[in-house]
C-alpha atoms as a PDB file:
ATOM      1  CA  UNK A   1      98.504  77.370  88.256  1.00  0.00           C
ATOM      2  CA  UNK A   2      95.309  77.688  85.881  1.00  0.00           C
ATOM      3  CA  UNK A   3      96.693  77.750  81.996  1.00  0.00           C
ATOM      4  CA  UNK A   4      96.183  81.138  80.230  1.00  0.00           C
ATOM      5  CA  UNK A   5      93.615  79.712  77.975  1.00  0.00           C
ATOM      6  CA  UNK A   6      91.333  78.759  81.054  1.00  0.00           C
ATOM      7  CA  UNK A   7      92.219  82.158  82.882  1.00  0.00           C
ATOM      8  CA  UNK A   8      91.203  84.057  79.405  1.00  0.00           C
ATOM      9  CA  UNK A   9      87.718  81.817  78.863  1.00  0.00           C
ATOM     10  CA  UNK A  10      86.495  83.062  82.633  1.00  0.00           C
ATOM     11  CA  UNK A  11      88.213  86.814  81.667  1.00  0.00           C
ATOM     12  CA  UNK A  12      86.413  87.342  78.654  1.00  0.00           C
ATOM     13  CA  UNK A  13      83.078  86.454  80.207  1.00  0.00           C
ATOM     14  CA  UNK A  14      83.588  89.230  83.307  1.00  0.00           C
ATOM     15  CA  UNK A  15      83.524  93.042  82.881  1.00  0.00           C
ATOM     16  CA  UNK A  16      84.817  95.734  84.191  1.00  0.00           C
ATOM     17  CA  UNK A  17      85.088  95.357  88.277  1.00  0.00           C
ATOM     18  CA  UNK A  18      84.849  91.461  88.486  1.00  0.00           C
ATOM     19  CA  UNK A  19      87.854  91.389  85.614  1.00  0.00           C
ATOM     20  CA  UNK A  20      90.063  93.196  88.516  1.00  0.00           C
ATOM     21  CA  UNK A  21      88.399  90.754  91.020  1.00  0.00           C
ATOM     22  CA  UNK A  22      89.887  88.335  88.779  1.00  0.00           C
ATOM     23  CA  UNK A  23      93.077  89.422  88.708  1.00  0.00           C
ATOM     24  CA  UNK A  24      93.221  89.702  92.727  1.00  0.00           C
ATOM     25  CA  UNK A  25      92.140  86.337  92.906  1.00  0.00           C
ATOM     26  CA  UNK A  26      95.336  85.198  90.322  1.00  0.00           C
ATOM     27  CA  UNK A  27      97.827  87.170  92.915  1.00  0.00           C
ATOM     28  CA  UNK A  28      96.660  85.519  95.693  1.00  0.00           C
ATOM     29  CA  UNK A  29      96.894  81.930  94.219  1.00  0.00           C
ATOM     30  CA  UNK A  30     100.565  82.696  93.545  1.00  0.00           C
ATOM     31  CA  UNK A  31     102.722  79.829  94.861  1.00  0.00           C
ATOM     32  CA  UNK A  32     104.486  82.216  98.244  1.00  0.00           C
ATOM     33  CA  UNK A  33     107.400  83.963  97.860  1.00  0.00           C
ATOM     34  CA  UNK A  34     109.722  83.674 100.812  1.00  0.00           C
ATOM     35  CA  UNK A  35     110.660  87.530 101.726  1.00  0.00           C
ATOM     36  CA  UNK A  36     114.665  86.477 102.047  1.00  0.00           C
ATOM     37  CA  UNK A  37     113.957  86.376  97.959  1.00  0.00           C
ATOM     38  CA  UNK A  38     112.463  89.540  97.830  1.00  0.00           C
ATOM     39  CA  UNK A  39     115.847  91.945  97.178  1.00  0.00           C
ATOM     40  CA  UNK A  40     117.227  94.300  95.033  1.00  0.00           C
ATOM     41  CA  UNK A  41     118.551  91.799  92.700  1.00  0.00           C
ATOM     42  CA  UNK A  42     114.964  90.170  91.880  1.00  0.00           C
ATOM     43  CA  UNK A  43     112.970  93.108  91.602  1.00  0.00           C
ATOM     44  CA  UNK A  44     111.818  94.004  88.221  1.00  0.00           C
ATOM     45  CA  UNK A  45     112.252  97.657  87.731  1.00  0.00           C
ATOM     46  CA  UNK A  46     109.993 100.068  85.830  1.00  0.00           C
ATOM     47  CA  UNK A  47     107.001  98.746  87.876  1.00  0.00           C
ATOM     48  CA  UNK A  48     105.179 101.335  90.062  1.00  0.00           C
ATOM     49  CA  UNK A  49     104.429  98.523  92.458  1.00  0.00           C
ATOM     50  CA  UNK A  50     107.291  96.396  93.956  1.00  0.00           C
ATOM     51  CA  UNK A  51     107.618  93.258  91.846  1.00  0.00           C
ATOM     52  CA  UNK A  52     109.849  90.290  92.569  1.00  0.00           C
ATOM     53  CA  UNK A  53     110.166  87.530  90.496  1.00  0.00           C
ATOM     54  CA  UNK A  54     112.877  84.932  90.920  1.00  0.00           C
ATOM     55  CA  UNK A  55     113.615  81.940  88.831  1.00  0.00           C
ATOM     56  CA  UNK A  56     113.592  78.243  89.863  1.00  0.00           C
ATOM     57  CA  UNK A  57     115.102  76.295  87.198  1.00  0.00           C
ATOM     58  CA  UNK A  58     113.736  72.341  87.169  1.00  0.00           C
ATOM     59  CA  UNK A  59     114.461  69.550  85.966  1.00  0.00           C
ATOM     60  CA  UNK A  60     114.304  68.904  81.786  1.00  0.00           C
ATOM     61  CA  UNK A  61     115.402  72.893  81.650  1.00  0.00           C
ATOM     62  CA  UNK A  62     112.333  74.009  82.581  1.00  0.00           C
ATOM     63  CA  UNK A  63     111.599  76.921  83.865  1.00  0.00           C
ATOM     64  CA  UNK A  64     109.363  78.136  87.463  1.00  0.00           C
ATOM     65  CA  UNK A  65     109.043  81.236  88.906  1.00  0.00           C
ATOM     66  CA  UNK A  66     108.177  83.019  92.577  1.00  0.00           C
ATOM     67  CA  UNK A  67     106.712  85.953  92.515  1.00  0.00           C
ATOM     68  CA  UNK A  68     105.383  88.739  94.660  1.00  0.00           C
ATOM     69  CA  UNK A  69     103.865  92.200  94.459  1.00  0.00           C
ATOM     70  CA  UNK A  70     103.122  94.798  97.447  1.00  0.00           C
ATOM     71  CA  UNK A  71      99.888  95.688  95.076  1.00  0.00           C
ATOM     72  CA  UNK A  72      97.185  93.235  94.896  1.00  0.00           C
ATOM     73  CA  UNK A  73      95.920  93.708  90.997  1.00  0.00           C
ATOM     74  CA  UNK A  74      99.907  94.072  90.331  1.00  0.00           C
ATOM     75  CA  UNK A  75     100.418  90.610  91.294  1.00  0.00           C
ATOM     76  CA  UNK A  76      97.462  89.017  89.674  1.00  0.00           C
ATOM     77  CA  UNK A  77      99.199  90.823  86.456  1.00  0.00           C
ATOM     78  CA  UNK A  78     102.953  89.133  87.322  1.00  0.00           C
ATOM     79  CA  UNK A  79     100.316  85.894  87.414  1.00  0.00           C
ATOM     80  CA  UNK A  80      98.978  86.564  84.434  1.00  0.00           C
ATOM     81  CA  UNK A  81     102.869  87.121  82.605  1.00  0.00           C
ATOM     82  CA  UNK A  82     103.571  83.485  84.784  1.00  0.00           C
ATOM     83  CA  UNK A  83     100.560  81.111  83.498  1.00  0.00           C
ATOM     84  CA  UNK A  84     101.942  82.177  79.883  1.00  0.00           C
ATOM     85  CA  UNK A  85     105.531  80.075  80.487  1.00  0.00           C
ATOM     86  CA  UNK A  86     105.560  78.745  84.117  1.00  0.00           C
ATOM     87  CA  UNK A  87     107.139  75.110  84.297  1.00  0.00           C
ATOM     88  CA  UNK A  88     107.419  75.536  80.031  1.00  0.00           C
ATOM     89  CA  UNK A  89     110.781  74.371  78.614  1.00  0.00           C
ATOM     90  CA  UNK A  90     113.643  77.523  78.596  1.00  0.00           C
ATOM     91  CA  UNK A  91     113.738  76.961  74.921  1.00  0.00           C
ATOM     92  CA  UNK A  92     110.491  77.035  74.815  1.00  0.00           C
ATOM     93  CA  UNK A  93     110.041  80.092  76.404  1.00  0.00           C
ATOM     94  CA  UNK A  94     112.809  82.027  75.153  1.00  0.00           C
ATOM     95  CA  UNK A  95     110.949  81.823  71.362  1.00  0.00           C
ATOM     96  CA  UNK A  96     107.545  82.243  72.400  1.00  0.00           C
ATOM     97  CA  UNK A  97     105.802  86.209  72.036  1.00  0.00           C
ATOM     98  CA  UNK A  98     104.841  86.203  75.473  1.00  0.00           C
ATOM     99  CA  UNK A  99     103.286  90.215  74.508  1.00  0.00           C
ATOM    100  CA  UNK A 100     100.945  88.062  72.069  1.00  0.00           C
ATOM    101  CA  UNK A 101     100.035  85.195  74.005  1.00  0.00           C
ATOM    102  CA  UNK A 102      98.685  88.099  76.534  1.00  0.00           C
ATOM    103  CA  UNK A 103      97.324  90.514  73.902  1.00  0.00           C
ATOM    104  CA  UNK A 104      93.949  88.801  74.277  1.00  0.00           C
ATOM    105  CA  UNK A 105      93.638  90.256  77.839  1.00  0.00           C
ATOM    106  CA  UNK A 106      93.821  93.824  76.428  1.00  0.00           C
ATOM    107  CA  UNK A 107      95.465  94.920  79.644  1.00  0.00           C
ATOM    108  CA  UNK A 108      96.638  98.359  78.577  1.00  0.00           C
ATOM    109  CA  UNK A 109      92.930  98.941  78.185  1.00  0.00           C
ATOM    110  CA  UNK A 110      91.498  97.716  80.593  1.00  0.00           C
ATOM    111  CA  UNK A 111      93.923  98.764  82.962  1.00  0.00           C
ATOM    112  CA  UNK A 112      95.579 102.112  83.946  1.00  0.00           C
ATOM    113  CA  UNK A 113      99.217 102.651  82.486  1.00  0.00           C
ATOM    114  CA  UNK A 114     100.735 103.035  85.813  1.00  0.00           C
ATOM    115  CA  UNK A 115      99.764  99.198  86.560  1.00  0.00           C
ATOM    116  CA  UNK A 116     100.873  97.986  83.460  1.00  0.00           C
ATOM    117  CA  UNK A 117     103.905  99.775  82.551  1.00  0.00           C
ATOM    118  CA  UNK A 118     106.346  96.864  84.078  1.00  0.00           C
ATOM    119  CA  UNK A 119     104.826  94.302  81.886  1.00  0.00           C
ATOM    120  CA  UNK A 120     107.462  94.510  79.124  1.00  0.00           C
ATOM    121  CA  UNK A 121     110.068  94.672  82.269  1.00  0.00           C
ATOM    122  CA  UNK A 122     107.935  91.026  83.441  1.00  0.00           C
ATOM    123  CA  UNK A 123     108.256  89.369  80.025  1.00  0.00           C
ATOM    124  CA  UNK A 124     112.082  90.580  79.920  1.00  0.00           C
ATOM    125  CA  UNK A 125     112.860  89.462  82.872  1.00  0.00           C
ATOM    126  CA  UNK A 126     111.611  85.967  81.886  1.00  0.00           C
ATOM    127  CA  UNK A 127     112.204  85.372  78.614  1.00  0.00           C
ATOM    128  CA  UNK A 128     116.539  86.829  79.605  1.00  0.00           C
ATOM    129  CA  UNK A 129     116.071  84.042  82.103  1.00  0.00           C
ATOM    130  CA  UNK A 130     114.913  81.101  79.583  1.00  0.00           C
ATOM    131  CA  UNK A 131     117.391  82.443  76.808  1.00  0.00           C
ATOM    132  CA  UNK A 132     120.538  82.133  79.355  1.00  0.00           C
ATOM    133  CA  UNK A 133     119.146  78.546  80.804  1.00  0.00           C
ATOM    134  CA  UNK A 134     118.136  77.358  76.853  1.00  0.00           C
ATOM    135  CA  UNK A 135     121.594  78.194  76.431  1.00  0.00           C
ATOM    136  CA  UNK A 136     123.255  76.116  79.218  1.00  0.00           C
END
């Protein structure tokens, strides 16, 4: 997975339709999700898309996540919220401002607020996860 800071640098040069291209591009690079994963308990609710994520913990407390999305620009966002703390240390995780680290992208304006109202739900999702791992 490309690091946020490399995502952002080829982001901030594109505009507009090519910035969604982008984010299609980020979905589809997703590691694959197997669909037995894909249940009630892992989706992320408030989305209007179907999100799953599901954490892998790994060795050192770090932390890795599958995820999928049945909308294509939806799941290059749950990439986006990913390349911020995928295989990062729980701890790690758990203290960083995810919201910050993606505030760069501008997403809520450069998207519509029906694909980015699960965000917050994302970054929840992942940062409960680190907090209970962090602490064992």
């Amino acid at each position: 997975m490309r690091s946020l800071s490399d995502i952002f640098d080829e982001y901030d040069f594109l505009d507009g339709d090519d910035r969604y291209r982008l984010l299609i591009e980020l979905g589809r690079e997703l590691e694959p999700m197997p669909d037995a994963l894909k249940t009630d308990a892992t989706l992320v609710r408030g989305c209007s898309a179907n999100v799953w994520v599901y954490p892998v913990p790994q060795a050192g407390d770090r932390l890795h996540f599958l995820a999928d999305s049945n909308a294509a620009i939806t799941k290059g966002i749950v990439a986006l919220v990913l390349a911020a703390v995928q295989d990062r240390p729980a701890a790690e995780v758990a203290a960083m401002d995810v919201t910050a680290a993606l505030a760069p992208f501008d997403l809520t304006r450069q998207l519509s607020s029906n694909r980015t109202q699960g965000v917050p739900n994302m970054i929840a999702l992942v940062q409960d996860t680190a907090r209970r791992l962090a602490a064992g």
